[in-house]
PDB file of N, CA and C in Angstrom:
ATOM      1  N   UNK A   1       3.203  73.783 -87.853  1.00  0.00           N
ATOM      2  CA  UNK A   1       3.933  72.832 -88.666  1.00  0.00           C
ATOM      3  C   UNK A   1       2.965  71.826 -89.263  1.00  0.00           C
ATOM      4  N   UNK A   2       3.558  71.435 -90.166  1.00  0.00           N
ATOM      5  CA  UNK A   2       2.536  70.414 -91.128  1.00  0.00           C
ATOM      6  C   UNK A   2       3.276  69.032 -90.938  1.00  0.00           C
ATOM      7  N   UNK A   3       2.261  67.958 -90.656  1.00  0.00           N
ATOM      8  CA  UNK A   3       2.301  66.922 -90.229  1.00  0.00           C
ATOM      9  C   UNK A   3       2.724  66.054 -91.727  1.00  0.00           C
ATOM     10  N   UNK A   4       3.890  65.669 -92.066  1.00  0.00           N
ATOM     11  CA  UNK A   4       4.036  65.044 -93.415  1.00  0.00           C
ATOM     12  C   UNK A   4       4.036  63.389 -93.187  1.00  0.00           C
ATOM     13  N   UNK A   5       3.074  62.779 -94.213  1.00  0.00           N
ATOM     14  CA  UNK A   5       2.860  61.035 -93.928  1.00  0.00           C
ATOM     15  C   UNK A   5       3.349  60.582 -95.458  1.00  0.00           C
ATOM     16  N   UNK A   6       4.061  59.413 -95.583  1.00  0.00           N
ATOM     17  CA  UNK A   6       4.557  58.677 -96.844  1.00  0.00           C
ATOM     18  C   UNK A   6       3.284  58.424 -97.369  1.00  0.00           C
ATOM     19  N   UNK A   7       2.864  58.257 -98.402  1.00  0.00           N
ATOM     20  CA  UNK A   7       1.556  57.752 -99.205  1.00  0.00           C
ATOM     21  C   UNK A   7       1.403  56.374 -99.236  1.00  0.00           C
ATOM     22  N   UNK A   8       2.734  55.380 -99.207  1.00  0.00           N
ATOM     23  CA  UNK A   8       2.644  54.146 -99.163  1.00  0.00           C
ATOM     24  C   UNK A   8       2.632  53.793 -98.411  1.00  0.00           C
ATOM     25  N   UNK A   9       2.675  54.241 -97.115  1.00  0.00           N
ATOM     26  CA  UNK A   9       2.110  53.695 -95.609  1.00  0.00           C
ATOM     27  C   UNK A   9       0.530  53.561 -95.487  1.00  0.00           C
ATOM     28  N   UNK A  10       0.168  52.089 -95.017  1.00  0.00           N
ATOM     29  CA  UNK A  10      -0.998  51.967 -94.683  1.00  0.00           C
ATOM     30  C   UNK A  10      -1.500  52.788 -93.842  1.00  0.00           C
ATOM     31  N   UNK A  11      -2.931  53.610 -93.409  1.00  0.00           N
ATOM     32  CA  UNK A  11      -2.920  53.991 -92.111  1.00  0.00           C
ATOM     33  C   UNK A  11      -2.753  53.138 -90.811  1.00  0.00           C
ATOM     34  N   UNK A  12      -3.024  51.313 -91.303  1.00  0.00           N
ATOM     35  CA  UNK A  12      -3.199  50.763 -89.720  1.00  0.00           C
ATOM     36  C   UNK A  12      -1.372  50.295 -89.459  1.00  0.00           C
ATOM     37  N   UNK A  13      -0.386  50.231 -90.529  1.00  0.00           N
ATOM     38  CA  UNK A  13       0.517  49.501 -90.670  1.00  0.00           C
ATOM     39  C   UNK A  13       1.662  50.242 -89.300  1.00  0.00           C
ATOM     40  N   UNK A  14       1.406  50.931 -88.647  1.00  0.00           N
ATOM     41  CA  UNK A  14       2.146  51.463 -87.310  1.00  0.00           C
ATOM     42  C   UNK A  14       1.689  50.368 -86.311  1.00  0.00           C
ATOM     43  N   UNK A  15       0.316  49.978 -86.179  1.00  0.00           N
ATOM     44  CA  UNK A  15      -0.562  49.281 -85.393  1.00  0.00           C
ATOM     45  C   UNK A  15      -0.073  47.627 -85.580  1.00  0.00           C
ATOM     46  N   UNK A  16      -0.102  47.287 -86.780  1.00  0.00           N
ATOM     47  CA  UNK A  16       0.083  46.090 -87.290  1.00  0.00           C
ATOM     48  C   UNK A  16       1.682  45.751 -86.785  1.00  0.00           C
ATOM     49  N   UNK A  17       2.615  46.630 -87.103  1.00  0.00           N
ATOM     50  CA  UNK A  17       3.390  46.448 -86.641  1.00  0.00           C
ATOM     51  C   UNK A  17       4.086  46.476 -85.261  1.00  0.00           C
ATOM     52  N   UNK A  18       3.463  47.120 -84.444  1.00  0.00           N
ATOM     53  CA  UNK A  18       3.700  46.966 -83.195  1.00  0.00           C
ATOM     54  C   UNK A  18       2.788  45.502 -82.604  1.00  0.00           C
ATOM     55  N   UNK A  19       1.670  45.060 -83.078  1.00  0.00           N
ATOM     56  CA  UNK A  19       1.192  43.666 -82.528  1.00  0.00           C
ATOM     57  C   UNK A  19       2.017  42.371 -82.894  1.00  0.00           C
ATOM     58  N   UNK A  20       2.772  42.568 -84.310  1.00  0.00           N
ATOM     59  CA  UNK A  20       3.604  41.634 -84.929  1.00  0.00           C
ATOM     60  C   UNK A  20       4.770  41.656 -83.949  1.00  0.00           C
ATOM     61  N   UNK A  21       5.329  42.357 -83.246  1.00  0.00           N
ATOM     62  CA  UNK A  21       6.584  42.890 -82.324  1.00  0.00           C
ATOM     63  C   UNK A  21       5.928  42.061 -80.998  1.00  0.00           C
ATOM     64  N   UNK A  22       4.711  42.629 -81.025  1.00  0.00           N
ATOM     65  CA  UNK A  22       4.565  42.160 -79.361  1.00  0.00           C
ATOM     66  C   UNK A  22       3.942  40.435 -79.459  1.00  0.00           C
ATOM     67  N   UNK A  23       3.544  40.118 -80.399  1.00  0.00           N
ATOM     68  CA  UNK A  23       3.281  38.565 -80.629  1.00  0.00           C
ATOM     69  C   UNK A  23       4.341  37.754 -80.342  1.00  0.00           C
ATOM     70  N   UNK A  24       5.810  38.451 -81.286  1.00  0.00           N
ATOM     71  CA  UNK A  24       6.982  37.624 -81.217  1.00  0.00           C
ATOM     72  C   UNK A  24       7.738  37.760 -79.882  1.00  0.00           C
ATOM     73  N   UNK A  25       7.103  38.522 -78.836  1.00  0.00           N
ATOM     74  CA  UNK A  25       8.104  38.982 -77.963  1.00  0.00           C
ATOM     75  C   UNK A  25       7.038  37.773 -77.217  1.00  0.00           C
ATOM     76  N   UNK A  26       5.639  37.806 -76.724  1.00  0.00           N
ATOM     77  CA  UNK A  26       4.904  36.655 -76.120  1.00  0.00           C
ATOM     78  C   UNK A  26       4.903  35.486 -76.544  1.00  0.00           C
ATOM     79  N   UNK A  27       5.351  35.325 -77.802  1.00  0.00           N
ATOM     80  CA  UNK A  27       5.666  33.516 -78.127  1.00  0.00           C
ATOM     81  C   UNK A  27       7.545  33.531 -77.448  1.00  0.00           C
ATOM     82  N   UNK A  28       7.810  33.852 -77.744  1.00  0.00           N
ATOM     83  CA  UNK A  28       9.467  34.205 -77.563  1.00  0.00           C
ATOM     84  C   UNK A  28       9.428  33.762 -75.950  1.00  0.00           C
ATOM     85  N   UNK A  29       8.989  34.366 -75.345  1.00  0.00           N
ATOM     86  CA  UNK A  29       8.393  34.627 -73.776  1.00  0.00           C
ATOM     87  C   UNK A  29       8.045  33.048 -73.025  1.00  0.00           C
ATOM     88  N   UNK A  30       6.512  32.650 -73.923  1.00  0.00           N
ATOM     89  CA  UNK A  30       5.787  31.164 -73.666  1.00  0.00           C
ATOM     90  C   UNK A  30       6.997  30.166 -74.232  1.00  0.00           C
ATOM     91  N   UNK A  31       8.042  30.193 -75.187  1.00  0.00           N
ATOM     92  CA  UNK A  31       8.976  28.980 -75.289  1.00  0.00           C
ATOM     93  C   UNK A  31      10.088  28.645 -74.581  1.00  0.00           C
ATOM     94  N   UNK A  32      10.458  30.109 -73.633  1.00  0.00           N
ATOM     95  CA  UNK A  32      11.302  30.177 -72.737  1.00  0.00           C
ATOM     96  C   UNK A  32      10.139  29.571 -71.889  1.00  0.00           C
ATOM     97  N   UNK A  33       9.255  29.640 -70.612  1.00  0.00           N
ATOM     98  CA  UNK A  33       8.759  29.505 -70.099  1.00  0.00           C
ATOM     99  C   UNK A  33       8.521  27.730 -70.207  1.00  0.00           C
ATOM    100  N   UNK A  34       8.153  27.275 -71.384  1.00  0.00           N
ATOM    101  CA  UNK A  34       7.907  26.159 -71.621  1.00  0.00           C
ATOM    102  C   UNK A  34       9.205  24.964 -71.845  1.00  0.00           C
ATOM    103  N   UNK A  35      10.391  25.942 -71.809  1.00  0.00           N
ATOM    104  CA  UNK A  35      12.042  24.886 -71.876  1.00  0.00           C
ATOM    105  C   UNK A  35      12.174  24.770 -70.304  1.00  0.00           C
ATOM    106  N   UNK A  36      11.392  26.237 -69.615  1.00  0.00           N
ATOM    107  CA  UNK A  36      12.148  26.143 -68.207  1.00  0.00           C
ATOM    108  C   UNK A  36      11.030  24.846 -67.475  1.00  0.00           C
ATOM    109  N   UNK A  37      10.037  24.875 -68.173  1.00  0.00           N
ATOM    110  CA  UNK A  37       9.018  23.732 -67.134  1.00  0.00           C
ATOM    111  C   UNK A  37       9.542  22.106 -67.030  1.00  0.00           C
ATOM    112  N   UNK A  38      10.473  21.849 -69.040  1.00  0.00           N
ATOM    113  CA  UNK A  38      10.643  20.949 -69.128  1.00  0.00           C
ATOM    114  C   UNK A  38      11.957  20.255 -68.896  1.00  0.00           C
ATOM    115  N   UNK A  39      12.574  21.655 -68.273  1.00  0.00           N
ATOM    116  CA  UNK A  39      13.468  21.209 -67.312  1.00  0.00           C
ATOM    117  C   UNK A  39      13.418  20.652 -65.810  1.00  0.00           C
ATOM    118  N   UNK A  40      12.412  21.164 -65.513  1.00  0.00           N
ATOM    119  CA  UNK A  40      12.470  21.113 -64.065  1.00  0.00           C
ATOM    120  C   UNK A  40      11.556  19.712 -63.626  1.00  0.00           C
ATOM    121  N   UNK A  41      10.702  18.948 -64.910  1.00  0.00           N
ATOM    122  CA  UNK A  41      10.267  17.856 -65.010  1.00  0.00           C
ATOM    123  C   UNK A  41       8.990  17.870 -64.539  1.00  0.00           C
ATOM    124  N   UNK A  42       7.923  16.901 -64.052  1.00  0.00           N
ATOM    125  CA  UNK A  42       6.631  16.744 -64.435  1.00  0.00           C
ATOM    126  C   UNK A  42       6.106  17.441 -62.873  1.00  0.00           C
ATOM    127  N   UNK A  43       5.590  18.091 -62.708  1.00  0.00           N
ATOM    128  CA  UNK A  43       5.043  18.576 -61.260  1.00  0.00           C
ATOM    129  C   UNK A  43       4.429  17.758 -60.320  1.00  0.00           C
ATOM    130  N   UNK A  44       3.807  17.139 -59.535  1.00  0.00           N
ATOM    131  CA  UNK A  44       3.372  16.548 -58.900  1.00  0.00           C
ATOM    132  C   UNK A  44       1.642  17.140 -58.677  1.00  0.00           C
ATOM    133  N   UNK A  45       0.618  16.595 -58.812  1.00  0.00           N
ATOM    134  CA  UNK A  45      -0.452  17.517 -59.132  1.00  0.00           C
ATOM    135  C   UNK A  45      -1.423  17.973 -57.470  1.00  0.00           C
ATOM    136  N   UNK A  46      -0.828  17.414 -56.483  1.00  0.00           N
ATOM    137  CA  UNK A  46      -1.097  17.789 -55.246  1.00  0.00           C
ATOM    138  C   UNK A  46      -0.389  19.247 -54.644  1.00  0.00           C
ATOM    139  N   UNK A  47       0.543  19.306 -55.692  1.00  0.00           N
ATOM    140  CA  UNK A  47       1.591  20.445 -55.015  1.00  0.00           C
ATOM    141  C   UNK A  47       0.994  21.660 -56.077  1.00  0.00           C
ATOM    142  N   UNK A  48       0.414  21.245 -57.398  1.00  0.00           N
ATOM    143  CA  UNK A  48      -0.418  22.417 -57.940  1.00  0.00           C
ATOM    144  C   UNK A  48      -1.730  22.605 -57.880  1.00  0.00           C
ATOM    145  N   UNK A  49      -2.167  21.884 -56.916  1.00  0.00           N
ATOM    146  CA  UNK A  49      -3.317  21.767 -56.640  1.00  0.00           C
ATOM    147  C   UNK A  49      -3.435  22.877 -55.083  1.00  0.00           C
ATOM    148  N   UNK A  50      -2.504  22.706 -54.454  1.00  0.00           N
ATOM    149  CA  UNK A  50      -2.179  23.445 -53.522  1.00  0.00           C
ATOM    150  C   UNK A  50      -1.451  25.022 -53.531  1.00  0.00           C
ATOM    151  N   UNK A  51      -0.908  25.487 -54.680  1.00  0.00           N
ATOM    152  CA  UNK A  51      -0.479  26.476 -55.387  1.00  0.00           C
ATOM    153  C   UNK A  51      -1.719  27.560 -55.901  1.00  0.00           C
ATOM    154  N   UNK A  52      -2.370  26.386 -56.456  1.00  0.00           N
ATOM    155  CA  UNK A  52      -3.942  27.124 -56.818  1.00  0.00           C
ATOM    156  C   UNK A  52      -4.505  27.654 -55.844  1.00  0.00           C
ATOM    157  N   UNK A  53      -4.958  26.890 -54.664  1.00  0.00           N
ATOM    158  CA  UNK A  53      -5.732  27.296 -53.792  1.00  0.00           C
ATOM    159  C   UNK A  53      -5.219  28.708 -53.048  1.00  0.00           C
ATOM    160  N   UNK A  54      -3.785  28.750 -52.614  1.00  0.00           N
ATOM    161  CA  UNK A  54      -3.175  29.987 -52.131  1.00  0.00           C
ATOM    162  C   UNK A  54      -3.162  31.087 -53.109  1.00  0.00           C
TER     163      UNK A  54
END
């Protein structure tokens, strides 16, 4: 069988588009992450200081 490709497809634009997908899914990700911190309010820096070490 013969492998048929559109002509107006870039070759990298499969690539491009899957990093554009996974960018929005890791910012998407870090703003959840960053509503849940600023909920839970300012940490105490002995208790992440102690988090680190373990």
């Amino acid at each position: 069988m013969e492998r048929k490709t559109s002509p107006d497809k870039k070759p990298g634009a499969d690539r491009d588009a899957r990093l554009k997908a996974a960018l929005k899914a890791n910012l998407a990700r870090r703003k959840a992450q960053a509503r849940a911190r600023a909920e839970t309010g300012p940490r105490d820096e002995a208790q992440e200081q102690d988090k680190d070490q373990n």
